[in-house]
PDB file of N, CA and C in Angstrom:
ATOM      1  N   UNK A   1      28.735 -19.893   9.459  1.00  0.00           N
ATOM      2  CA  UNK A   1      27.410 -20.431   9.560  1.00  0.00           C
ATOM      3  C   UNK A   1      26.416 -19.278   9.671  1.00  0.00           C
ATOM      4  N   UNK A   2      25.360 -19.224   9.087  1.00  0.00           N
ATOM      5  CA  UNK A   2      24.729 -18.583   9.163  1.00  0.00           C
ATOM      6  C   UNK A   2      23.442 -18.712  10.009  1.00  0.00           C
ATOM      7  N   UNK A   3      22.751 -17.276  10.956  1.00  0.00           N
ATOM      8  CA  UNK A   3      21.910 -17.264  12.101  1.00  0.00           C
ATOM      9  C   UNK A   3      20.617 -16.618  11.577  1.00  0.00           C
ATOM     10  N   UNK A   4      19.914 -16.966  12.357  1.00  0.00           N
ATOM     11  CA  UNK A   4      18.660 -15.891  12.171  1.00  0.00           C
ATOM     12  C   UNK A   4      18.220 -14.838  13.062  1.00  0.00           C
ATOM     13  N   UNK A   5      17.834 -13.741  12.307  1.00  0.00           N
ATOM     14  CA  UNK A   5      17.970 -12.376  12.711  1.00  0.00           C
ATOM     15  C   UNK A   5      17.358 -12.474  14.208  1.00  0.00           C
ATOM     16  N   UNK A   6      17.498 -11.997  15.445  1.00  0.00           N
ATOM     17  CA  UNK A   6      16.810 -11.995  16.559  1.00  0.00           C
ATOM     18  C   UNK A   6      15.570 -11.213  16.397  1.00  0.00           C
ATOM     19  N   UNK A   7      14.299 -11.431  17.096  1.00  0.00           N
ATOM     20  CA  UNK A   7      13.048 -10.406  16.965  1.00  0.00           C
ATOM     21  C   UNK A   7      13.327  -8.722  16.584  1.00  0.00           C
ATOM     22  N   UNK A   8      13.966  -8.992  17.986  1.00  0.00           N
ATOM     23  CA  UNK A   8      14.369  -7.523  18.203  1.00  0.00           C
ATOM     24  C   UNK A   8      15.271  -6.774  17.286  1.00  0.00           C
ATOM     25  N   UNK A   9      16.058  -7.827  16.555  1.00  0.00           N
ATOM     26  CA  UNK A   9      17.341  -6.789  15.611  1.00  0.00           C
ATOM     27  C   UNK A   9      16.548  -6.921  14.397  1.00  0.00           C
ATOM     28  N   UNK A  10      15.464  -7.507  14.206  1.00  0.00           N
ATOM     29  CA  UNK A  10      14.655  -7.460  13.057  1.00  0.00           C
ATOM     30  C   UNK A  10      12.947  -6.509  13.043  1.00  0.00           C
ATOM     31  N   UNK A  11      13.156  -6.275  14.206  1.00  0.00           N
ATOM     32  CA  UNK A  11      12.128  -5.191  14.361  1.00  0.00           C
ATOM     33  C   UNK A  11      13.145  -3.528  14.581  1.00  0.00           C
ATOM     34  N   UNK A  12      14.478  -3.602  14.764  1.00  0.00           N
ATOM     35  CA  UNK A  12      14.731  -2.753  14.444  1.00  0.00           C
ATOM     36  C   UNK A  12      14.900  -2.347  12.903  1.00  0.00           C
ATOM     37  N   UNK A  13      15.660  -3.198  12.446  1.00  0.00           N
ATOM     38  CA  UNK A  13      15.313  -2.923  10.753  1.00  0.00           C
ATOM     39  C   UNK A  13      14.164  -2.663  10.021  1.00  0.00           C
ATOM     40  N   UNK A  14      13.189  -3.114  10.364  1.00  0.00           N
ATOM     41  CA  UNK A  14      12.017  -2.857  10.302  1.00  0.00           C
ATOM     42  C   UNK A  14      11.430  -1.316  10.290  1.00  0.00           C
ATOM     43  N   UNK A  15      11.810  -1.255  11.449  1.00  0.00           N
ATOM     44  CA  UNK A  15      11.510   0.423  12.264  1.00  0.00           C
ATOM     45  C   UNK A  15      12.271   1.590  11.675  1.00  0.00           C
ATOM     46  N   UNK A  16      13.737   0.898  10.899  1.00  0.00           N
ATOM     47  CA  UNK A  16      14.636   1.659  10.200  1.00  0.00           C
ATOM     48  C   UNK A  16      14.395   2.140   9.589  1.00  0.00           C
ATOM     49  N   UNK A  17      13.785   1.191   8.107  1.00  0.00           N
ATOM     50  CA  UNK A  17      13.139   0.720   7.023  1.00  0.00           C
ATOM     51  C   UNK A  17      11.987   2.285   7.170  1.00  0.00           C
ATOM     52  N   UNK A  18      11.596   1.777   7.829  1.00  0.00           N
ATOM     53  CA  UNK A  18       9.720   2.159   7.744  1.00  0.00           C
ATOM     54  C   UNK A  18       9.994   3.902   8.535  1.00  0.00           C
ATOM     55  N   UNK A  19      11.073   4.399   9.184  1.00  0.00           N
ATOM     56  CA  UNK A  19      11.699   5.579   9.894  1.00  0.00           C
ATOM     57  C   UNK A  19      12.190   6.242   8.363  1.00  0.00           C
ATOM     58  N   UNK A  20      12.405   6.045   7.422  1.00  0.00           N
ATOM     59  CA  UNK A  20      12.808   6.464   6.199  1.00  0.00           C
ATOM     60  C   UNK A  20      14.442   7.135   6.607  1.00  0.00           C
ATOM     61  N   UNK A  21      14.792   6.451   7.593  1.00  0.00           N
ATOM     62  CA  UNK A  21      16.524   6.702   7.675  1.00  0.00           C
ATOM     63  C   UNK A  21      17.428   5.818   6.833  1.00  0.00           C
ATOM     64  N   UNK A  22      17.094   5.712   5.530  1.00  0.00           N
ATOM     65  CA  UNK A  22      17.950   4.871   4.675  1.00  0.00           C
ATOM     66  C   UNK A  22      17.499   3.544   4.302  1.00  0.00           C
ATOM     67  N   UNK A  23      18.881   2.916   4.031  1.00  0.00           N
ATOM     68  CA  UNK A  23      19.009   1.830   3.838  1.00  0.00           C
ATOM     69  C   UNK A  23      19.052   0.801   5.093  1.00  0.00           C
ATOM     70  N   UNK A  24      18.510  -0.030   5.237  1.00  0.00           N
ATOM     71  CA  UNK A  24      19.044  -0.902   6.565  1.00  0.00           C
ATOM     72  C   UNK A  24      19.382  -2.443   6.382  1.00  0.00           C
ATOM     73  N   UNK A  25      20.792  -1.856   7.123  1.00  0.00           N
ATOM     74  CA  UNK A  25      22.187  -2.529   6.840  1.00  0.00           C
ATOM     75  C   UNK A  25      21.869  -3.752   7.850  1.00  0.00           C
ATOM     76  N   UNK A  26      22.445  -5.268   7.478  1.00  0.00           N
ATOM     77  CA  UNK A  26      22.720  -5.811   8.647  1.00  0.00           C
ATOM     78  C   UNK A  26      24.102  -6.323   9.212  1.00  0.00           C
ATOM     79  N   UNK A  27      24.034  -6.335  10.457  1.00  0.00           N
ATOM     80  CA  UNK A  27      25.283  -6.250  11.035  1.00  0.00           C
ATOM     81  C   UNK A  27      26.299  -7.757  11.206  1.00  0.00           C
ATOM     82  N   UNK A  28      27.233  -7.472  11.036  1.00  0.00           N
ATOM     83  CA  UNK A  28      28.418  -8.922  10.966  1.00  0.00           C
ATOM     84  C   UNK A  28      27.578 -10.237  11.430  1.00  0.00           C
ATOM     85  N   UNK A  29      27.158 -10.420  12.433  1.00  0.00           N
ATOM     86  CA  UNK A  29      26.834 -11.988  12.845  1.00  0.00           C
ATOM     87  C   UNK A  29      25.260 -11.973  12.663  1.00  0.00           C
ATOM     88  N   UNK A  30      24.453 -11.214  11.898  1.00  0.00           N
ATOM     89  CA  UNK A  30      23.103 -10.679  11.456  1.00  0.00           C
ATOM     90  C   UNK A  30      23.319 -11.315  10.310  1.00  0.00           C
ATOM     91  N   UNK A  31      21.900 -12.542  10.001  1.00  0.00           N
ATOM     92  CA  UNK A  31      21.518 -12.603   8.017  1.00  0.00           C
ATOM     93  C   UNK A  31      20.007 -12.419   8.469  1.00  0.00           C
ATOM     94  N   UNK A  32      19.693 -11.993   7.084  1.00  0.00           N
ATOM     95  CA  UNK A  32      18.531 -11.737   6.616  1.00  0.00           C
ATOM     96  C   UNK A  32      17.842 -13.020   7.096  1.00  0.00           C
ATOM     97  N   UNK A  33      16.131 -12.429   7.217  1.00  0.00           N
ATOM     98  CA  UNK A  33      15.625 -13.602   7.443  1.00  0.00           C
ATOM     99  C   UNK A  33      15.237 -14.578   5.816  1.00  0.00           C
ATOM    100  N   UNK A  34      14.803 -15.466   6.521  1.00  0.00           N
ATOM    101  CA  UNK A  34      14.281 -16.808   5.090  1.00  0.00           C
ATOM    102  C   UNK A  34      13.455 -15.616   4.302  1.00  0.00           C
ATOM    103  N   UNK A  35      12.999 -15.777   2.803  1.00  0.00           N
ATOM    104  CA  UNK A  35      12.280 -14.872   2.322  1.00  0.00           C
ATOM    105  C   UNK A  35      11.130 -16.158   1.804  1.00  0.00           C
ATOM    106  N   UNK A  36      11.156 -17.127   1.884  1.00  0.00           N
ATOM    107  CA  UNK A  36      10.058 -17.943   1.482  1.00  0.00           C
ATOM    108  C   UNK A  36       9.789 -19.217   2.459  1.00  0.00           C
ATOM    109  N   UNK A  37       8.400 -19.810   2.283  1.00  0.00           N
ATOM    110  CA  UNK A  37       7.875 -20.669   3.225  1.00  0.00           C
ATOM    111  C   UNK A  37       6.998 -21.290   2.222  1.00  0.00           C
ATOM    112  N   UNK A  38       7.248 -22.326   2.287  1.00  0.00           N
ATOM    113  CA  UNK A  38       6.817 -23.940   1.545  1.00  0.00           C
ATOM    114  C   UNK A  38       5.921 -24.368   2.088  1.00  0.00           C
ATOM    115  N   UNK A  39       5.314 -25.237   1.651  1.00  0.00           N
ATOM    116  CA  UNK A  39       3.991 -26.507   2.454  1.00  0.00           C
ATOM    117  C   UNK A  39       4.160 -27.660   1.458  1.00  0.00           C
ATOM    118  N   UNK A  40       4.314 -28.820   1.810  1.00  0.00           N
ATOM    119  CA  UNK A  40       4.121 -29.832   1.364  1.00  0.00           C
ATOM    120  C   UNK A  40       4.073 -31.176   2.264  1.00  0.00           C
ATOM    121  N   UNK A  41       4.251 -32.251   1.554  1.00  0.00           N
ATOM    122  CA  UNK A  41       3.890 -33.671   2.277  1.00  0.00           C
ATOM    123  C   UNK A  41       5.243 -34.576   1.929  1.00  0.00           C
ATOM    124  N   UNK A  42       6.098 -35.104   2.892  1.00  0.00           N
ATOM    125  CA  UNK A  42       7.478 -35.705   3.194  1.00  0.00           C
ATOM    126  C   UNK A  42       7.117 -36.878   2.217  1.00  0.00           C
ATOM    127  N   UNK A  43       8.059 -36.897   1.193  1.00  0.00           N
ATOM    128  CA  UNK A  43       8.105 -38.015  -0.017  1.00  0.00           C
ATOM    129  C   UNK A  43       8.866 -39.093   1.153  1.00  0.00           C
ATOM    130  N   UNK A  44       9.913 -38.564   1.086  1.00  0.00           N
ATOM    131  CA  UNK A  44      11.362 -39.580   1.778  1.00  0.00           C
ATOM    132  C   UNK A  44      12.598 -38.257   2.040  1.00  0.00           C
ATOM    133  N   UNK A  45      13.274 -38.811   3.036  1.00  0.00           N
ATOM    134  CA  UNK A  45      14.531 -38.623   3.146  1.00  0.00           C
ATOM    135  C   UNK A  45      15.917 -39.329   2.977  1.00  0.00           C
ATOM    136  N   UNK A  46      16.951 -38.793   2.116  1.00  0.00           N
ATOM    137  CA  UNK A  46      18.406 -39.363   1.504  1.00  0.00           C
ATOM    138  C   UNK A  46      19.106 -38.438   2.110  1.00  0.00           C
ATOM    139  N   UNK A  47      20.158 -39.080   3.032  1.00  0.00           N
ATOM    140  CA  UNK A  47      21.208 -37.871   3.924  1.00  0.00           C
ATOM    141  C   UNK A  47      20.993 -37.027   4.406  1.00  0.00           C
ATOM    142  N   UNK A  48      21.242 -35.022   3.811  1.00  0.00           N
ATOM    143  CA  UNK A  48      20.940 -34.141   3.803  1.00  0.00           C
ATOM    144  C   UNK A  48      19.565 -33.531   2.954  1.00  0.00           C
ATOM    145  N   UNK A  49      18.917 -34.482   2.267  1.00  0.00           N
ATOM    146  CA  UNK A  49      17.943 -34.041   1.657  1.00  0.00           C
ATOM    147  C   UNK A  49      16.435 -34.461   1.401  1.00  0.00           C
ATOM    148  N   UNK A  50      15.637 -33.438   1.631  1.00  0.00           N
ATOM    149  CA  UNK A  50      14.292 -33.659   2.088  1.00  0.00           C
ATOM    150  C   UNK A  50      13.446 -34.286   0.489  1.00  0.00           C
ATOM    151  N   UNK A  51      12.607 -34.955  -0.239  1.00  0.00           N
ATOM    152  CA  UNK A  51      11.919 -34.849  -0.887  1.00  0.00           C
ATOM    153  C   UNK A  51      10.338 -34.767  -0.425  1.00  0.00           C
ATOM    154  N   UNK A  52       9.882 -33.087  -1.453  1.00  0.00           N
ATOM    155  CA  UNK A  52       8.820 -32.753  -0.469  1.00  0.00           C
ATOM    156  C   UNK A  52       7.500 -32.894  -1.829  1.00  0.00           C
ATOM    157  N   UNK A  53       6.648 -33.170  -1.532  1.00  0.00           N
ATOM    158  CA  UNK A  53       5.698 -32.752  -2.555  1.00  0.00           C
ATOM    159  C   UNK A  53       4.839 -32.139  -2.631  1.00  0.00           C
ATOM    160  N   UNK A  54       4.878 -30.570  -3.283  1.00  0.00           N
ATOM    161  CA  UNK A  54       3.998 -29.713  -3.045  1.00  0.00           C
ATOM    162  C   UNK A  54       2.719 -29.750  -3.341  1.00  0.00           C
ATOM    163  N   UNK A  55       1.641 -28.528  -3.139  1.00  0.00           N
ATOM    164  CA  UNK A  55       0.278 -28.780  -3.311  1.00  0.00           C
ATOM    165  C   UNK A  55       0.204 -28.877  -4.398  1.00  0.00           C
ATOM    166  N   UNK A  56       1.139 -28.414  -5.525  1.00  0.00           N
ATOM    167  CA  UNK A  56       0.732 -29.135  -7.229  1.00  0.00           C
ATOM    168  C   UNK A  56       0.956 -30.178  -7.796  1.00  0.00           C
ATOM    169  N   UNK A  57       1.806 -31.044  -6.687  1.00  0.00           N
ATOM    170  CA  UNK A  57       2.241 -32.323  -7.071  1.00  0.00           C
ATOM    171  C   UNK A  57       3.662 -32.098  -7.717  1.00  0.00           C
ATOM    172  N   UNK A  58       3.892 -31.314  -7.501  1.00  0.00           N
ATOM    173  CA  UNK A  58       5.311 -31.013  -7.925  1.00  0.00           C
ATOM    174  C   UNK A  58       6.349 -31.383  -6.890  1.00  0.00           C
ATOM    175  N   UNK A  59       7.346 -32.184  -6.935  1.00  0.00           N
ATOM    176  CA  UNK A  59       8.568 -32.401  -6.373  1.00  0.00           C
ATOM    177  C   UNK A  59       9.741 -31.264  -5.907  1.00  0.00           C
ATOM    178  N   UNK A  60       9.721 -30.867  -4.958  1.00  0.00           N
ATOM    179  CA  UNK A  60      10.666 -30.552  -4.511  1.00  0.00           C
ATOM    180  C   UNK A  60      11.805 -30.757  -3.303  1.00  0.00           C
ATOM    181  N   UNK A  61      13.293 -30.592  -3.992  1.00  0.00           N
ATOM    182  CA  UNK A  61      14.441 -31.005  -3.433  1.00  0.00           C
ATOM    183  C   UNK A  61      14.803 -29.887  -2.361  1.00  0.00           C
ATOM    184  N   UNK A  62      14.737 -30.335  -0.897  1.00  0.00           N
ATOM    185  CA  UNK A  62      15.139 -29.132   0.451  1.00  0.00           C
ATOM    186  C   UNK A  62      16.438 -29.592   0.650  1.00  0.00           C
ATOM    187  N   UNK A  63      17.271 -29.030   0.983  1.00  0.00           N
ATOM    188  CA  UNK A  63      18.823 -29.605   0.995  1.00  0.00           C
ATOM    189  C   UNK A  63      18.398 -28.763   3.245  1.00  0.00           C
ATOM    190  N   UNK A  64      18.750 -29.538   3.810  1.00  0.00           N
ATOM    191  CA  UNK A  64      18.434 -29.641   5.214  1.00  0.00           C
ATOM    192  C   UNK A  64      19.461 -29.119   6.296  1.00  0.00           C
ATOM    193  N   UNK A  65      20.666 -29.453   5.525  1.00  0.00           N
ATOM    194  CA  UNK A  65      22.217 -29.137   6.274  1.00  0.00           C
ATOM    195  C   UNK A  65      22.315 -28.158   7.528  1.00  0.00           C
ATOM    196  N   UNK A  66      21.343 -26.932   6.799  1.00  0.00           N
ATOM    197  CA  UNK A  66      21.391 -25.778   8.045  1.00  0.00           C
ATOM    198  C   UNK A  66      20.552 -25.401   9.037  1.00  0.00           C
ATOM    199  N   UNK A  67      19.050 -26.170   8.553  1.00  0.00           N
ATOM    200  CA  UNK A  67      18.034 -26.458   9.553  1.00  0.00           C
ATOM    201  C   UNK A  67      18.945 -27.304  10.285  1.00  0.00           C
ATOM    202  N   UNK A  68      19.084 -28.362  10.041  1.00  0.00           N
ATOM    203  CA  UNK A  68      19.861 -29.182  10.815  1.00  0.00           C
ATOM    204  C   UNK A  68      20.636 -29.227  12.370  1.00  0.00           C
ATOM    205  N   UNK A  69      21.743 -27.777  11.453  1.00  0.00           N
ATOM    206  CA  UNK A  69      22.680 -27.814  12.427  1.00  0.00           C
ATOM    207  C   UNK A  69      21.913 -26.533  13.374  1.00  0.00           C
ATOM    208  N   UNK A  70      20.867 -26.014  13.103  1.00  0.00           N
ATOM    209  CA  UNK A  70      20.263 -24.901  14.136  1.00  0.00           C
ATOM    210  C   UNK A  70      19.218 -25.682  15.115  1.00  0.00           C
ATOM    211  N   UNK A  71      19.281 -27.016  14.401  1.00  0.00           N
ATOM    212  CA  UNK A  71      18.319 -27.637  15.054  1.00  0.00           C
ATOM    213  C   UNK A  71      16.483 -27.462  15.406  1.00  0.00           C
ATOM    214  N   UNK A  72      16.448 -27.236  13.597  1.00  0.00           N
ATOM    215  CA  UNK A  72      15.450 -27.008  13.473  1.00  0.00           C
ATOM    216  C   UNK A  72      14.231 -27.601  12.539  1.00  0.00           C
ATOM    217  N   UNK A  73      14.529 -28.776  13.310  1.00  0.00           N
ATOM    218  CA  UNK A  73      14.449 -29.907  11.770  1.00  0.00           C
ATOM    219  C   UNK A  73      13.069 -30.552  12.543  1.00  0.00           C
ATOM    220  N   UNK A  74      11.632 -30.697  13.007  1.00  0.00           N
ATOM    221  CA  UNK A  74      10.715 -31.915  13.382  1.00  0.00           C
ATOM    222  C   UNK A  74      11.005 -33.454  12.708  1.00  0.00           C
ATOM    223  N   UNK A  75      10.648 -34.350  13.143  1.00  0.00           N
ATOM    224  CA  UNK A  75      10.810 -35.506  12.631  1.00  0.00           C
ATOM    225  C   UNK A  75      10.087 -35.592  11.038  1.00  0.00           C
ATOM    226  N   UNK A  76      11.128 -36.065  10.082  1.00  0.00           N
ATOM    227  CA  UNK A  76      10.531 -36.260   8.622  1.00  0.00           C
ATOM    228  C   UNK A  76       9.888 -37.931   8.444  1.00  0.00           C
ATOM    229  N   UNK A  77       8.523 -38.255   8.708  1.00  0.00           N
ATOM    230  CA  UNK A  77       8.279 -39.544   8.131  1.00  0.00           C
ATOM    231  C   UNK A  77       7.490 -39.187   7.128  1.00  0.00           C
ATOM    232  N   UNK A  78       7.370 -40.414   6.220  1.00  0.00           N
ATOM    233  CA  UNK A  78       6.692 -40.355   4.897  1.00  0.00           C
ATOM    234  C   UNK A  78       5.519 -39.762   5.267  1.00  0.00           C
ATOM    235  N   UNK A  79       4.606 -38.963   4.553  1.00  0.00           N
ATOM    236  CA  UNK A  79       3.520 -38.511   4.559  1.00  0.00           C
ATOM    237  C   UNK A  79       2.974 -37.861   5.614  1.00  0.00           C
ATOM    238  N   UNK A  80       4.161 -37.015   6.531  1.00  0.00           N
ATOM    239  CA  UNK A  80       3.707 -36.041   6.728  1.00  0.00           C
ATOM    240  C   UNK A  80       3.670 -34.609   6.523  1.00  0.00           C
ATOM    241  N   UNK A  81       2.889 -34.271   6.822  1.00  0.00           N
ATOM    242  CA  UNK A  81       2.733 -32.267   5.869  1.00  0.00           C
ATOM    243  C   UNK A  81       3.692 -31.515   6.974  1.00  0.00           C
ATOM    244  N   UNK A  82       4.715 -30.739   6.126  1.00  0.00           N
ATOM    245  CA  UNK A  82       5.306 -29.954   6.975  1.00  0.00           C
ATOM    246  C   UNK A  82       5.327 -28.534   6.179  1.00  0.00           C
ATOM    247  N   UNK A  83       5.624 -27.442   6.788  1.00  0.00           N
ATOM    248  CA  UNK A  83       6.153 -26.154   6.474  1.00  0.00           C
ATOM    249  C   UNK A  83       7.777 -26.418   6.411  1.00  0.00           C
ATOM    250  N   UNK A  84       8.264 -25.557   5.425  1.00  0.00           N
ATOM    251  CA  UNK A  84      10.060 -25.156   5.150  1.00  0.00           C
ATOM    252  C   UNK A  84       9.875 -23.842   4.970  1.00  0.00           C
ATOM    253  N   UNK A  85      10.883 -23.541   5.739  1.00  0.00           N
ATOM    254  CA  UNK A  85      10.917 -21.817   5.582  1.00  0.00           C
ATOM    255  C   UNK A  85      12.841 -22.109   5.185  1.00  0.00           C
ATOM    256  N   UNK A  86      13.158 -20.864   4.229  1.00  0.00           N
ATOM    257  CA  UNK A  86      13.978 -20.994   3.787  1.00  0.00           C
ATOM    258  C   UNK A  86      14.627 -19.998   2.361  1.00  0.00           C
ATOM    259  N   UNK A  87      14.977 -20.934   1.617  1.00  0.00           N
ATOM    260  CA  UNK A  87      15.333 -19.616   0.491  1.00  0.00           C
ATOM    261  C   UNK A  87      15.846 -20.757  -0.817  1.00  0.00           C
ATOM    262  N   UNK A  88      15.528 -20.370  -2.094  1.00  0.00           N
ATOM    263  CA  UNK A  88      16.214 -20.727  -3.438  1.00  0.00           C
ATOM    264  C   UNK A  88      17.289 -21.023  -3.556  1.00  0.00           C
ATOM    265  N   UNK A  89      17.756 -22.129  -3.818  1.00  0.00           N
ATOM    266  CA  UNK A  89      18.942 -22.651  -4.841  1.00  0.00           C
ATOM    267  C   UNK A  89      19.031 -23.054  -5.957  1.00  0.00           C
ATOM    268  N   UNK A  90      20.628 -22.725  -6.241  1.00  0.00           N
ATOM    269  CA  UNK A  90      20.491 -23.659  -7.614  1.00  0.00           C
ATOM    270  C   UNK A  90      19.967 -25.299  -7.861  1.00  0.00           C
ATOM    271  N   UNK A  91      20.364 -25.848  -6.840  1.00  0.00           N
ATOM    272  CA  UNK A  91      19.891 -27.540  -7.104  1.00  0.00           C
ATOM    273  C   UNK A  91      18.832 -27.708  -6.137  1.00  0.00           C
ATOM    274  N   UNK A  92      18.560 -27.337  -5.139  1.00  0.00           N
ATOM    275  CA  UNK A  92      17.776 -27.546  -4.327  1.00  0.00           C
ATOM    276  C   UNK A  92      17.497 -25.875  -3.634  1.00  0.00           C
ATOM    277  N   UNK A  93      16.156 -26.384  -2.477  1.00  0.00           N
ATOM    278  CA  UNK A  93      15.703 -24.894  -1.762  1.00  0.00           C
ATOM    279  C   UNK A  93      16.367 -25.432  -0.589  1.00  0.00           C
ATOM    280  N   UNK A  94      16.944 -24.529   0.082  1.00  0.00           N
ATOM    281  CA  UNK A  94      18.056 -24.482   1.366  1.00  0.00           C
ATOM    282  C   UNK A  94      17.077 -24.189   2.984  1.00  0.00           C
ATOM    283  N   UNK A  95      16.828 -24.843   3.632  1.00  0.00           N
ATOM    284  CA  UNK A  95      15.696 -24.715   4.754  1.00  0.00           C
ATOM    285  C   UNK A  95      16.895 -24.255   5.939  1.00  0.00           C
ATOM    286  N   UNK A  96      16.042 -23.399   6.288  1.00  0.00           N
ATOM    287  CA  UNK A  96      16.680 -22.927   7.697  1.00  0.00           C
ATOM    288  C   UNK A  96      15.646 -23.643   8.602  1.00  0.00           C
ATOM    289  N   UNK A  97      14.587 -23.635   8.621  1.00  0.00           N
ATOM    290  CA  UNK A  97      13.152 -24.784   9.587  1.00  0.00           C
ATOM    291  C   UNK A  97      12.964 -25.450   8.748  1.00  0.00           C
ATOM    292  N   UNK A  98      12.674 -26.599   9.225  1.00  0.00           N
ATOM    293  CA  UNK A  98      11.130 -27.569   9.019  1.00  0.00           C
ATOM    294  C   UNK A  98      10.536 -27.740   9.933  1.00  0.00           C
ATOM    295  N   UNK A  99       9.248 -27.011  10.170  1.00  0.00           N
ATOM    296  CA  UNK A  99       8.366 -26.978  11.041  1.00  0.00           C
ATOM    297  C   UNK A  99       7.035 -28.138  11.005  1.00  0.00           C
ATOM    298  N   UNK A 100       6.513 -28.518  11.789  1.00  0.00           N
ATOM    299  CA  UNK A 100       5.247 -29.174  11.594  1.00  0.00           C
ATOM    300  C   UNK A 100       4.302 -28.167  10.712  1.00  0.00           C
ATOM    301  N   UNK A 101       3.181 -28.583  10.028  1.00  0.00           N
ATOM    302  CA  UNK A 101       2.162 -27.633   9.235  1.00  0.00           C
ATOM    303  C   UNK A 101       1.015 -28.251  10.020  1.00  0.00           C
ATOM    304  N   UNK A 102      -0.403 -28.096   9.362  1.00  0.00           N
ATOM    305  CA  UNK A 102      -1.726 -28.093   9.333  1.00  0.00           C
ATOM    306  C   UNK A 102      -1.916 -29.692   8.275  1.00  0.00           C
ATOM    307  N   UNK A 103      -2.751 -29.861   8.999  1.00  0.00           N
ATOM    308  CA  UNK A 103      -3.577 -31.800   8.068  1.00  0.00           C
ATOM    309  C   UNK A 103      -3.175 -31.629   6.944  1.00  0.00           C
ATOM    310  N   UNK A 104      -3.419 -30.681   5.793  1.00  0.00           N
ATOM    311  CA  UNK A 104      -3.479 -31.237   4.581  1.00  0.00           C
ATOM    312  C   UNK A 104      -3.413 -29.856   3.277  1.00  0.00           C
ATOM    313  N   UNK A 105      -3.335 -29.919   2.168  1.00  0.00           N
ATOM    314  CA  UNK A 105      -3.326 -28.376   1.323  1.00  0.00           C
ATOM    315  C   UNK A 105      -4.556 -27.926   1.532  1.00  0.00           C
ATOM    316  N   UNK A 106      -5.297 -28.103   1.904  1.00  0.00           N
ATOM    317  CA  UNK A 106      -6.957 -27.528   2.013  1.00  0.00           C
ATOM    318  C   UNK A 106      -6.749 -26.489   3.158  1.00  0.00           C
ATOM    319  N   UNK A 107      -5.824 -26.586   4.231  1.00  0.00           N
ATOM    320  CA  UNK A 107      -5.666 -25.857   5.330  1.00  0.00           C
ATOM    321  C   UNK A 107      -4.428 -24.745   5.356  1.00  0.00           C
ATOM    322  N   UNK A 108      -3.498 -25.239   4.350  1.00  0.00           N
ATOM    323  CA  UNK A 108      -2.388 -24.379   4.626  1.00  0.00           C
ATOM    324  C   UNK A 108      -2.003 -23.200   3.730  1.00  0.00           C
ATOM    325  N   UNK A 109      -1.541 -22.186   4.337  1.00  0.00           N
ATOM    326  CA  UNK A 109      -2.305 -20.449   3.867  1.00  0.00           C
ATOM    327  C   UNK A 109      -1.052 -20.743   2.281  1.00  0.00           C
ATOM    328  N   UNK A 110      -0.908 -20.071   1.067  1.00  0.00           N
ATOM    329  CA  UNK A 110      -0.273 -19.956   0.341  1.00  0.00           C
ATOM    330  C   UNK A 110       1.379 -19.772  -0.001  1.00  0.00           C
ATOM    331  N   UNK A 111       1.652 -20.725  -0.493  1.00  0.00           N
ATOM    332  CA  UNK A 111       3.229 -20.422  -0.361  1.00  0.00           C
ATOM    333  C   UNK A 111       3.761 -18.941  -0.758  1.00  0.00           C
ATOM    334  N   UNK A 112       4.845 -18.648  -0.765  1.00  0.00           N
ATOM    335  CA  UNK A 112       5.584 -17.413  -1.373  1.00  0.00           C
ATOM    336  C   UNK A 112       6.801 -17.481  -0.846  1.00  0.00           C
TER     337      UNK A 112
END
């Protein structure tokens, strides 16, 4: 199962990084953090999977499994705006959070 990096073991990499001592490695029970964060508005939920709809109206599939089991999931009802932080898949984007967001796309800062 995979964890998320602690502050501190991610401000050391950081410090590694930016110390120009190499490469920085992470260690056995260490993953990388999420590299992307979503905004959209809760279509519905089926099992393990979120349908979200982004600010272009575009559909997207969150597969939830590992937010889940970190327990990092807010309540999903229809139409509300949440943040997913997380990472790319092939069939779906894989959420480590679903966090609450801000009212609406007018408020919430740009995905990446």
């Amino acid at each position: 199962m995979r964890r998320l990096v602690s502050s501190a073991a991610l401000a050391a990499l950081v410090f590694a990084a930016a110390a120009g001592t190499g490469i920085a490695q992470e260690g056995p029970d260490e993953v990388a953090p999420p590299a992307h964060d979503v905004y959209g508005t809760v279509l519905g939920v089926r099992g393990d999977t979120l349908s979200l709809q982004l600010r272009t109206g575009r559909t997207l599939d969150v597969d939830l499994r590992e937010a889940r089991a970190l327990q990092h999931v807010v309540l999903l009802t229809r139409g509300r705006p949440v943040h997913v932080r997380g990472n790319p898949g092939v069939r779906a984007f894989h959420a480590v959070a679903v966090l609450k967001s801000h009212i609406g796309p007018a408020s919430w800062p740009p995905d990446n």
